[in-house]
PDB file of N, CA and C in Angstrom:
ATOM      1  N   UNK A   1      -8.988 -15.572  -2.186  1.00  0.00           N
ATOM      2  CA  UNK A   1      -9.713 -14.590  -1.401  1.00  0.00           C
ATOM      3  C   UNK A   1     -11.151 -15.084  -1.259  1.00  0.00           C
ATOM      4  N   UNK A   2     -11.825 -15.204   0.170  1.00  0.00           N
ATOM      5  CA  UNK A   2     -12.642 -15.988   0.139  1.00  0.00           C
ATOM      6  C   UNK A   2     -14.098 -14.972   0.304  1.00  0.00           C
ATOM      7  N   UNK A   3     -13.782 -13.839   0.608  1.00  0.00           N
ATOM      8  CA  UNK A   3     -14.829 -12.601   0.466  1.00  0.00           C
ATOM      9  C   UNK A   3     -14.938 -11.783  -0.889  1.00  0.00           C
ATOM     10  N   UNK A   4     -16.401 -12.525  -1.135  1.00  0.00           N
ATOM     11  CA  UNK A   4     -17.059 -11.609  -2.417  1.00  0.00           C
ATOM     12  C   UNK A   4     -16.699 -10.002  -1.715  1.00  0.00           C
ATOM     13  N   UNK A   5     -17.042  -9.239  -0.681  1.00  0.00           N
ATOM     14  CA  UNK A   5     -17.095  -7.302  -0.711  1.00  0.00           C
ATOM     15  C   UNK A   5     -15.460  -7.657  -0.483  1.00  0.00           C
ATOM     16  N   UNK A   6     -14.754  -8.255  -0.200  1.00  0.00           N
ATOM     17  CA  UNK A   6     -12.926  -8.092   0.235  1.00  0.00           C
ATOM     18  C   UNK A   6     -12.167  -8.403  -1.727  1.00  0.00           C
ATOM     19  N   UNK A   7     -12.767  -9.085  -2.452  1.00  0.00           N
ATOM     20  CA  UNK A   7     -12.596  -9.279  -3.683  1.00  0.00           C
ATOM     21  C   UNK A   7     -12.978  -8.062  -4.377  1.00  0.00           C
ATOM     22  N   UNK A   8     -14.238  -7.517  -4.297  1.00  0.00           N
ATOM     23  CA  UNK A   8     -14.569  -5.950  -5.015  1.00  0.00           C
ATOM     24  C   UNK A   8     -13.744  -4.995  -4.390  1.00  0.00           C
ATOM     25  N   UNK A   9     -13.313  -4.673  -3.088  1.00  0.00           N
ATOM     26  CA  UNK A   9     -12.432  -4.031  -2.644  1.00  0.00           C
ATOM     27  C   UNK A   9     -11.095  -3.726  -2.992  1.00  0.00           C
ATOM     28  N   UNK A  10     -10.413  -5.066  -3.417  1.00  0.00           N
ATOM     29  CA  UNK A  10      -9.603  -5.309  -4.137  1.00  0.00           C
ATOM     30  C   UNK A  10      -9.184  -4.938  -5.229  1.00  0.00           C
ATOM     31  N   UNK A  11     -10.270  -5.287  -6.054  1.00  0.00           N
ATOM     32  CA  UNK A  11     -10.167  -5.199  -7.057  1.00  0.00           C
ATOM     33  C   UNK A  11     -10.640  -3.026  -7.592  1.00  0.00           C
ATOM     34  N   UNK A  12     -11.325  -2.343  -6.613  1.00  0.00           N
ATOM     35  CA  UNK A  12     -11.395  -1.008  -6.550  1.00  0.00           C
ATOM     36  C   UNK A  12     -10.024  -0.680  -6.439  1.00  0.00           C
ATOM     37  N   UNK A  13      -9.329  -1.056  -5.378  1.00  0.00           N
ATOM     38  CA  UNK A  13      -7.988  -0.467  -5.004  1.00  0.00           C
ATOM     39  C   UNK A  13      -7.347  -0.639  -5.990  1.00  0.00           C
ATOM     40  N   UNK A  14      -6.908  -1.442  -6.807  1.00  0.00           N
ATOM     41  CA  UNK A  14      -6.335  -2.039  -7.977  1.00  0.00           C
ATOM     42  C   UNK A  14      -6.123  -1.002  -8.813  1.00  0.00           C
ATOM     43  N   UNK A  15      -8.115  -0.649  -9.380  1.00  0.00           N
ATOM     44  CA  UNK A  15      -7.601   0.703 -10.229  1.00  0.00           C
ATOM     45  C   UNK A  15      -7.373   2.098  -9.602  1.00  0.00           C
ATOM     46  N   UNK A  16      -7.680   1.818  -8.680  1.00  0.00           N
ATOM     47  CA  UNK A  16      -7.181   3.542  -8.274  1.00  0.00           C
ATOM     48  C   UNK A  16      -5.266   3.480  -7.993  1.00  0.00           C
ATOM     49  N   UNK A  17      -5.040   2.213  -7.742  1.00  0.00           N
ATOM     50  CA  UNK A  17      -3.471   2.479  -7.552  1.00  0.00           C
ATOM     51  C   UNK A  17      -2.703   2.447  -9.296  1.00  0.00           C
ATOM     52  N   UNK A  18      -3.890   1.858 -10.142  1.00  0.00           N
ATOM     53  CA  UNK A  18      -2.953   1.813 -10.781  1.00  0.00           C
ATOM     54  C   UNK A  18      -2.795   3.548 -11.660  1.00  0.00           C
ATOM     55  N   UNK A  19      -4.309   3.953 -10.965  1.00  0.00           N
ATOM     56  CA  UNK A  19      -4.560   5.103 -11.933  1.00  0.00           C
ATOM     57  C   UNK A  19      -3.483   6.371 -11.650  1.00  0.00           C
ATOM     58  N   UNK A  20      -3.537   6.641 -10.044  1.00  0.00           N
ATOM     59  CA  UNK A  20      -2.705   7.089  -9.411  1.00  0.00           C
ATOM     60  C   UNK A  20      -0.914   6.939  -9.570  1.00  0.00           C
ATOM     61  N   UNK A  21      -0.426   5.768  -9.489  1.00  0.00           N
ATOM     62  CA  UNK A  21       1.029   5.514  -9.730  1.00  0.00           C
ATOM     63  C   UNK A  21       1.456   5.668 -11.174  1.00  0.00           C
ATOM     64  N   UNK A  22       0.474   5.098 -12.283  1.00  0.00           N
ATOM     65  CA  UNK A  22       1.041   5.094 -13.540  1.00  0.00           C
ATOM     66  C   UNK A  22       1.581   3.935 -13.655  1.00  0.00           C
ATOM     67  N   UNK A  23       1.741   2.951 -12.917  1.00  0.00           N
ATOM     68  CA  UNK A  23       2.491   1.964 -12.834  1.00  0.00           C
ATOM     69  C   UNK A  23       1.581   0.806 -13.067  1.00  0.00           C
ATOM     70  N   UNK A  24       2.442  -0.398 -13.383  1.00  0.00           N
ATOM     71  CA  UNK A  24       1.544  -1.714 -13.408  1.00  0.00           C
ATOM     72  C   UNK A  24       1.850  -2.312 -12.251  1.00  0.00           C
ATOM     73  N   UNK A  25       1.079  -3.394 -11.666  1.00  0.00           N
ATOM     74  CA  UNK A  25       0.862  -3.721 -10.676  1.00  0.00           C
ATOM     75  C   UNK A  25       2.171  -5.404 -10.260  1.00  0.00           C
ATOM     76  N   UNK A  26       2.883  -5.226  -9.119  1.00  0.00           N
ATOM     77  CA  UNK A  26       3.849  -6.520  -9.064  1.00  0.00           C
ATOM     78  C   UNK A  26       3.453  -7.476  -8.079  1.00  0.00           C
ATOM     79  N   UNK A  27       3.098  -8.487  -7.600  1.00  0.00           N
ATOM     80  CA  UNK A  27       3.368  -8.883  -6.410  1.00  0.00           C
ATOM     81  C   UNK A  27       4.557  -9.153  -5.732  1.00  0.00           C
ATOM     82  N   UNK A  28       4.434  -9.184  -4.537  1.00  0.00           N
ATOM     83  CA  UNK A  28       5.596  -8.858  -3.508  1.00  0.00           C
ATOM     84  C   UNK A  28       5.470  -9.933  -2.695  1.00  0.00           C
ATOM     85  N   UNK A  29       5.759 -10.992  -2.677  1.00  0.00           N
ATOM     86  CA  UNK A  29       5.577 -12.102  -1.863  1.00  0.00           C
ATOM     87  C   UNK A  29       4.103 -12.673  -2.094  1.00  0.00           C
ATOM     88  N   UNK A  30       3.179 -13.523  -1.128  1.00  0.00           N
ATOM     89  CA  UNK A  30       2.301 -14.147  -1.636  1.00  0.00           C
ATOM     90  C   UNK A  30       0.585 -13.050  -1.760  1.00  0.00           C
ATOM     91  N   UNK A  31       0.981 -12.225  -0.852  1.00  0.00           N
ATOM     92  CA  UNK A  31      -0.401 -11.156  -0.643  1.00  0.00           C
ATOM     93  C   UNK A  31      -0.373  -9.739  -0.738  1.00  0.00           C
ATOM     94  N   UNK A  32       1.058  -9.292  -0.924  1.00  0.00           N
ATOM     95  CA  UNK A  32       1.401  -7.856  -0.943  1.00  0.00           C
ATOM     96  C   UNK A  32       1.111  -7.764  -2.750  1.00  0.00           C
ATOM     97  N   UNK A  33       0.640  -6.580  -3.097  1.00  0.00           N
ATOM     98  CA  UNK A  33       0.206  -6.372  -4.707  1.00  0.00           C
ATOM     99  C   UNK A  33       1.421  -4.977  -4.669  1.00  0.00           C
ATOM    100  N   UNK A  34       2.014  -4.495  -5.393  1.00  0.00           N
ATOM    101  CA  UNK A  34       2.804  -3.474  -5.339  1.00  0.00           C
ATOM    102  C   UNK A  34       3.510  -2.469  -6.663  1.00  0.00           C
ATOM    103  N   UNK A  35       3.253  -1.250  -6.232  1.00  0.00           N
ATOM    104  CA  UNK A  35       3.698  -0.306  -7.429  1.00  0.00           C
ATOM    105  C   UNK A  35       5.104   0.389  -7.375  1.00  0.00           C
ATOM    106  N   UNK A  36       5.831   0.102  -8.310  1.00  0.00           N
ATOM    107  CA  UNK A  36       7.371   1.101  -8.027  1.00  0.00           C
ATOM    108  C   UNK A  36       7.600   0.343  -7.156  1.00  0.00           C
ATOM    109  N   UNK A  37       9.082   0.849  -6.662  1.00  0.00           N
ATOM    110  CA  UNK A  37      10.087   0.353  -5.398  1.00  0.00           C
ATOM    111  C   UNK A  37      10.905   1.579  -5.143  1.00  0.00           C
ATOM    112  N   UNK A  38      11.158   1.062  -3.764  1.00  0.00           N
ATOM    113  CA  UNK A  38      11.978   2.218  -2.917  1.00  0.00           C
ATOM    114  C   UNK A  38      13.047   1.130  -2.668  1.00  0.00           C
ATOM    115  N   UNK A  39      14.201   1.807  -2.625  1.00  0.00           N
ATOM    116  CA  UNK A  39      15.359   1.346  -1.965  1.00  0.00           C
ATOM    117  C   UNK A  39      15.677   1.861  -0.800  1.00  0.00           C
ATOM    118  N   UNK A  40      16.022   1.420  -0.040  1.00  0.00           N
ATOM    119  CA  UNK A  40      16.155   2.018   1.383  1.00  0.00           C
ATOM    120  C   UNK A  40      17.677   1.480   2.234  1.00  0.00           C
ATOM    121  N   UNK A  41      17.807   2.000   3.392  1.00  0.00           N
ATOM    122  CA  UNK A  41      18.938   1.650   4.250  1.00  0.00           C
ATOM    123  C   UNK A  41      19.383   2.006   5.358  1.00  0.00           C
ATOM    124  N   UNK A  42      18.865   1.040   6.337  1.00  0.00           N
ATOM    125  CA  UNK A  42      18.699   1.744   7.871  1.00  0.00           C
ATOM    126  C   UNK A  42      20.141   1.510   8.646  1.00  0.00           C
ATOM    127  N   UNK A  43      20.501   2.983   9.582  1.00  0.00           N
ATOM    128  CA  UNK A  43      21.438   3.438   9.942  1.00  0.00           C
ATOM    129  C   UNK A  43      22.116   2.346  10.601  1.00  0.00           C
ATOM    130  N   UNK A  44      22.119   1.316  10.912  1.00  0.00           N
ATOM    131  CA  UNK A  44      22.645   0.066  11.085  1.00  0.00           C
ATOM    132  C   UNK A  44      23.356  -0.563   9.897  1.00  0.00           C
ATOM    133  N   UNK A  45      22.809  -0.187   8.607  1.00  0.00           N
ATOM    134  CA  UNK A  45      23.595  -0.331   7.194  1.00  0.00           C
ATOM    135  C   UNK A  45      22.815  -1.618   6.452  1.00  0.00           C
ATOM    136  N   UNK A  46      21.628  -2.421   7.333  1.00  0.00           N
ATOM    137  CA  UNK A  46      20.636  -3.459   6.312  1.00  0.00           C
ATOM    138  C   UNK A  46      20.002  -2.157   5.192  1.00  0.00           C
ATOM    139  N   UNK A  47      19.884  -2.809   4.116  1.00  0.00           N
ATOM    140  CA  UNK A  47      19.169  -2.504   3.286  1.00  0.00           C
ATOM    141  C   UNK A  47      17.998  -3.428   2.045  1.00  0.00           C
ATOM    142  N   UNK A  48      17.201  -3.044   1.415  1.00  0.00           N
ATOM    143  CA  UNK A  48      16.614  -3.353   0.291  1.00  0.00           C
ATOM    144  C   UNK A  48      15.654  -2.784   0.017  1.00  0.00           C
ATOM    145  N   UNK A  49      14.697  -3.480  -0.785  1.00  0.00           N
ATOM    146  CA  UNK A  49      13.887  -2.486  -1.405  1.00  0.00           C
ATOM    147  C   UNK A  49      12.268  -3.197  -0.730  1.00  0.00           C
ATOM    148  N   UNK A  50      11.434  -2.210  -1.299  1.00  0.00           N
ATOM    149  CA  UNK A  50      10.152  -2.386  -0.565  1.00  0.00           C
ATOM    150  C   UNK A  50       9.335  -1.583  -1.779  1.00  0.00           C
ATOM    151  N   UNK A  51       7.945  -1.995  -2.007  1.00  0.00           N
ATOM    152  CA  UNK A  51       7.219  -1.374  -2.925  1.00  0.00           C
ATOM    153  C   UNK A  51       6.817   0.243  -2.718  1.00  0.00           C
ATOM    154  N   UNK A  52       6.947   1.289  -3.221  1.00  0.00           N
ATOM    155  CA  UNK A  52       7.028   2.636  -3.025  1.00  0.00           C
ATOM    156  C   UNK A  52       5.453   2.442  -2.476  1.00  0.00           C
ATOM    157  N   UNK A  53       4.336   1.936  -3.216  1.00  0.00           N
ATOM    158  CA  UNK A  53       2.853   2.143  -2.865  1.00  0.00           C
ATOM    159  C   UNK A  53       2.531   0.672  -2.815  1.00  0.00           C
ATOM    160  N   UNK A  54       1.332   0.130  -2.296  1.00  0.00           N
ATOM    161  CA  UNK A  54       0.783  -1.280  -3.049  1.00  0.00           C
ATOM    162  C   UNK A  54      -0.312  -1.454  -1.553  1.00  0.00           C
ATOM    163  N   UNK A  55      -0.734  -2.223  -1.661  1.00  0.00           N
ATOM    164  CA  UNK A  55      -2.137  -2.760  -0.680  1.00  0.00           C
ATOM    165  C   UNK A  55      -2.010  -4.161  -0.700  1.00  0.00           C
ATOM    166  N   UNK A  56      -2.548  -4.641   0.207  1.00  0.00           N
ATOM    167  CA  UNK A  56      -2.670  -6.551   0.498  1.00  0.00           C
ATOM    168  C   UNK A  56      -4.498  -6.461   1.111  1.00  0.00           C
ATOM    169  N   UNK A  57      -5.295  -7.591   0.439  1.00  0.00           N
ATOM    170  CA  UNK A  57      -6.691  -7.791   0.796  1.00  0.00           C
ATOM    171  C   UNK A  57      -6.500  -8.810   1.529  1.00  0.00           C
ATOM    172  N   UNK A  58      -5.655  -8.844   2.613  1.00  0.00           N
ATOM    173  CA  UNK A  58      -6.220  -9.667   3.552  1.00  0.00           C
ATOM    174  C   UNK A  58      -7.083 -10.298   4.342  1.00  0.00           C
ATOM    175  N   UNK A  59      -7.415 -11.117   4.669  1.00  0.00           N
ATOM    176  CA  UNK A  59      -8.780 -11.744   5.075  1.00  0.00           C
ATOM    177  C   UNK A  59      -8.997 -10.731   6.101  1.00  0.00           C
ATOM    178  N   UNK A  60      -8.126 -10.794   7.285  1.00  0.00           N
ATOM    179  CA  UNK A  60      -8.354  -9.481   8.473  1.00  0.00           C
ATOM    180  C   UNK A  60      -8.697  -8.202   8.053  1.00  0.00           C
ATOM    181  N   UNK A  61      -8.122  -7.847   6.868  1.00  0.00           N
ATOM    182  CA  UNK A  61      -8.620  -6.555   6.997  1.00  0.00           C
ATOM    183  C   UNK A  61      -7.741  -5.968   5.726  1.00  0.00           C
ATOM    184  N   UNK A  62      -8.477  -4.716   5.023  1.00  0.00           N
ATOM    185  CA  UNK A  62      -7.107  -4.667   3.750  1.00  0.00           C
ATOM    186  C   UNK A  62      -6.359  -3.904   4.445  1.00  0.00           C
ATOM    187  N   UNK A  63      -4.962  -3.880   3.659  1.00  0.00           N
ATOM    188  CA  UNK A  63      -3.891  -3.379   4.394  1.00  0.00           C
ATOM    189  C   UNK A  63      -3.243  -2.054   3.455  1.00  0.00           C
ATOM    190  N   UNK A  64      -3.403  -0.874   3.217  1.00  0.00           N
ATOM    191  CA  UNK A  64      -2.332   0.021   2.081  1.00  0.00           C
ATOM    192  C   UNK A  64      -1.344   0.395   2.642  1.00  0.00           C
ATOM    193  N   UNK A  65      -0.611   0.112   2.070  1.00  0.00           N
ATOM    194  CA  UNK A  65       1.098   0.911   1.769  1.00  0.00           C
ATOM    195  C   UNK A  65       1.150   2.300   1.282  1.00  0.00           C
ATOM    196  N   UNK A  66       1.109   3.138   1.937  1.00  0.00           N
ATOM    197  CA  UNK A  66       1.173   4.321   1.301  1.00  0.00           C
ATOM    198  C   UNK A  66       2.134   5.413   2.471  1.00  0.00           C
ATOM    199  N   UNK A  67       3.132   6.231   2.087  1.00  0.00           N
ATOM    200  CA  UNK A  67       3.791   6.899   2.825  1.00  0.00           C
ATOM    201  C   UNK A  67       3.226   7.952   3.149  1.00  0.00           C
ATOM    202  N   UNK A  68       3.953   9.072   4.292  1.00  0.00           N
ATOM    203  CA  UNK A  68       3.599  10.255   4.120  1.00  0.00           C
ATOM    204  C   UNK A  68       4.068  10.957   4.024  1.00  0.00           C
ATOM    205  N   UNK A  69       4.958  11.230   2.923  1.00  0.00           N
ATOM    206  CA  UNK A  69       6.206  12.079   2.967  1.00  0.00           C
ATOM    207  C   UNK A  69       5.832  13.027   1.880  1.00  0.00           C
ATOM    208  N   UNK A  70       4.335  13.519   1.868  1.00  0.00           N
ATOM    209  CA  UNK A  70       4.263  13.888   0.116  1.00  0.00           C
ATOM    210  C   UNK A  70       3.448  15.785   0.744  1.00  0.00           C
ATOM    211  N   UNK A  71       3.139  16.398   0.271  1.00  0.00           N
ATOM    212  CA  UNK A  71       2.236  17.392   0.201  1.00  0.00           C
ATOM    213  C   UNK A  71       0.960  17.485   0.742  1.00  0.00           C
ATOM    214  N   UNK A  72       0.734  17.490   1.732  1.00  0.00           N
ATOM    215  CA  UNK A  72      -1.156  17.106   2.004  1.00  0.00           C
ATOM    216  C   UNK A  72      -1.460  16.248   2.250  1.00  0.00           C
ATOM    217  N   UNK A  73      -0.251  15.221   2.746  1.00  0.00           N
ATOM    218  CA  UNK A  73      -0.310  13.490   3.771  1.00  0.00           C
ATOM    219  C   UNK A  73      -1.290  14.030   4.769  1.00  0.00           C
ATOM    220  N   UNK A  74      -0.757  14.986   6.221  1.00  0.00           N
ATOM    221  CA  UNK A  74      -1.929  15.037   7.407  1.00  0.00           C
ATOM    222  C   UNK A  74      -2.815  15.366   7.343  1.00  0.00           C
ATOM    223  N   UNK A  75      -2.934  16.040   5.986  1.00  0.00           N
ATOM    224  CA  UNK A  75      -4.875  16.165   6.142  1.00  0.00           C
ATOM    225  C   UNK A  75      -5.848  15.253   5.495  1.00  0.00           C
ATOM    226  N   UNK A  76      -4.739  14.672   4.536  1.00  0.00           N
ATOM    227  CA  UNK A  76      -5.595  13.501   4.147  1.00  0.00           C
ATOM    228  C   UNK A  76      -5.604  12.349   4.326  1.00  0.00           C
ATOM    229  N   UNK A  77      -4.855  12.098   5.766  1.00  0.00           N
ATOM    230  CA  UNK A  77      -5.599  11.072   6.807  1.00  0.00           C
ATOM    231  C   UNK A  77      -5.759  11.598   7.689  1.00  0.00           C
ATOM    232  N   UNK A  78      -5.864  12.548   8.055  1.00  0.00           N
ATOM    233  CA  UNK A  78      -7.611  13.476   9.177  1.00  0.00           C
ATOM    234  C   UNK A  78      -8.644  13.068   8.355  1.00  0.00           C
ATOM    235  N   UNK A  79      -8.858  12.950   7.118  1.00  0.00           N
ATOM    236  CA  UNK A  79      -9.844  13.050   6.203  1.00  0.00           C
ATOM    237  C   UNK A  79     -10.581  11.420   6.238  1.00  0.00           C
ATOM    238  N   UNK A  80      -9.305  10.892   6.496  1.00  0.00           N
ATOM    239  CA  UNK A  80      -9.418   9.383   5.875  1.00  0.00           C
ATOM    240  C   UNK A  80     -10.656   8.625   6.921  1.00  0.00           C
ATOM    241  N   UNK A  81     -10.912   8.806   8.002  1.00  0.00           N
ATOM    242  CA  UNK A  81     -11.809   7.928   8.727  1.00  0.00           C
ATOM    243  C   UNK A  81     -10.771   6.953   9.650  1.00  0.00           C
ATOM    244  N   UNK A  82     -11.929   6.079   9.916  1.00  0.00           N
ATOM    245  CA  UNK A  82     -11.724   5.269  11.153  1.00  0.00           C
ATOM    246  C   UNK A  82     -10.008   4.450  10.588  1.00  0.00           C
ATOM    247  N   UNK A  83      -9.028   4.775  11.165  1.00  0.00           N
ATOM    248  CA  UNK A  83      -8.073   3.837  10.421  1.00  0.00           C
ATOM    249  C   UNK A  83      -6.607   3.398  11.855  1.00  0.00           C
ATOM    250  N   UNK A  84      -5.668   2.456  11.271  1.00  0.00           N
ATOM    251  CA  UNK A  84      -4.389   2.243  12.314  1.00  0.00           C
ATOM    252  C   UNK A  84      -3.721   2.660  11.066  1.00  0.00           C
ATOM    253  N   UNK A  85      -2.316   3.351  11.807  1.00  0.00           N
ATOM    254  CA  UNK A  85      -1.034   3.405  10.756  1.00  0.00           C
ATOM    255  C   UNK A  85       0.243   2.386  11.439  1.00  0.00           C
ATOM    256  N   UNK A  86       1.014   2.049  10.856  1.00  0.00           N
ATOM    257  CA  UNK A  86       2.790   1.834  11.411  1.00  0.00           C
ATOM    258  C   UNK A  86       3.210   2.856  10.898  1.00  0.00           C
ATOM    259  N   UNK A  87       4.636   2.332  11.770  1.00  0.00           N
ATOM    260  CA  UNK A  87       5.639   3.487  11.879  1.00  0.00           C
ATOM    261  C   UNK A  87       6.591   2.425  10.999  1.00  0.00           C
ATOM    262  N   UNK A  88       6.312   1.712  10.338  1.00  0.00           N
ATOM    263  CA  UNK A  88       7.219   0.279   9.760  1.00  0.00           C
ATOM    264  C   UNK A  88       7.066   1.095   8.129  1.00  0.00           C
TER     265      UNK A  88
END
């Protein structure tokens, strides 16, 4: 990681995911960081798993993994600021 503020960023997200999940932290290929796993299986019948939460500090830009399937998801990204989501 070649950004000193993308390295502190990082490394912020780190503890708040870990504080939040309870979980220790896995990597997921070479840049995905990840907590828990979901298993999944789309109506076509592919399946596997994918990290339930986790973030990547990508040079472009950081990236979080976070769903919204929970209690108080839409208001707290109304809340969240300038941001993009997927539908992935």
């Amino acid at each position: 990681m070649e950004s000193p503020r993308r390295r502190a960023d990082a490394l912020i997200a780190l503890d708040l995911y870990k504080e939040v999940t309870g979980l220790r932290p896995v990597m997921w290929g070479p840049s995905i960081i990840g907590f828990g796993q979901d298993d999944y299986t789309y109506e076509r019948g592919r399946s596997g798993i994918m990290p339930a939460a986790g973030f990547s500090p990508r040079k472009s830009n950081m990236t979080f993994y976070v769903g919204e399937k929970f209690e108080g998801a839409k208001e707290l990204y109304a809340r969240l600021g300038k941001h993009r989501k997927s539908v992935a």
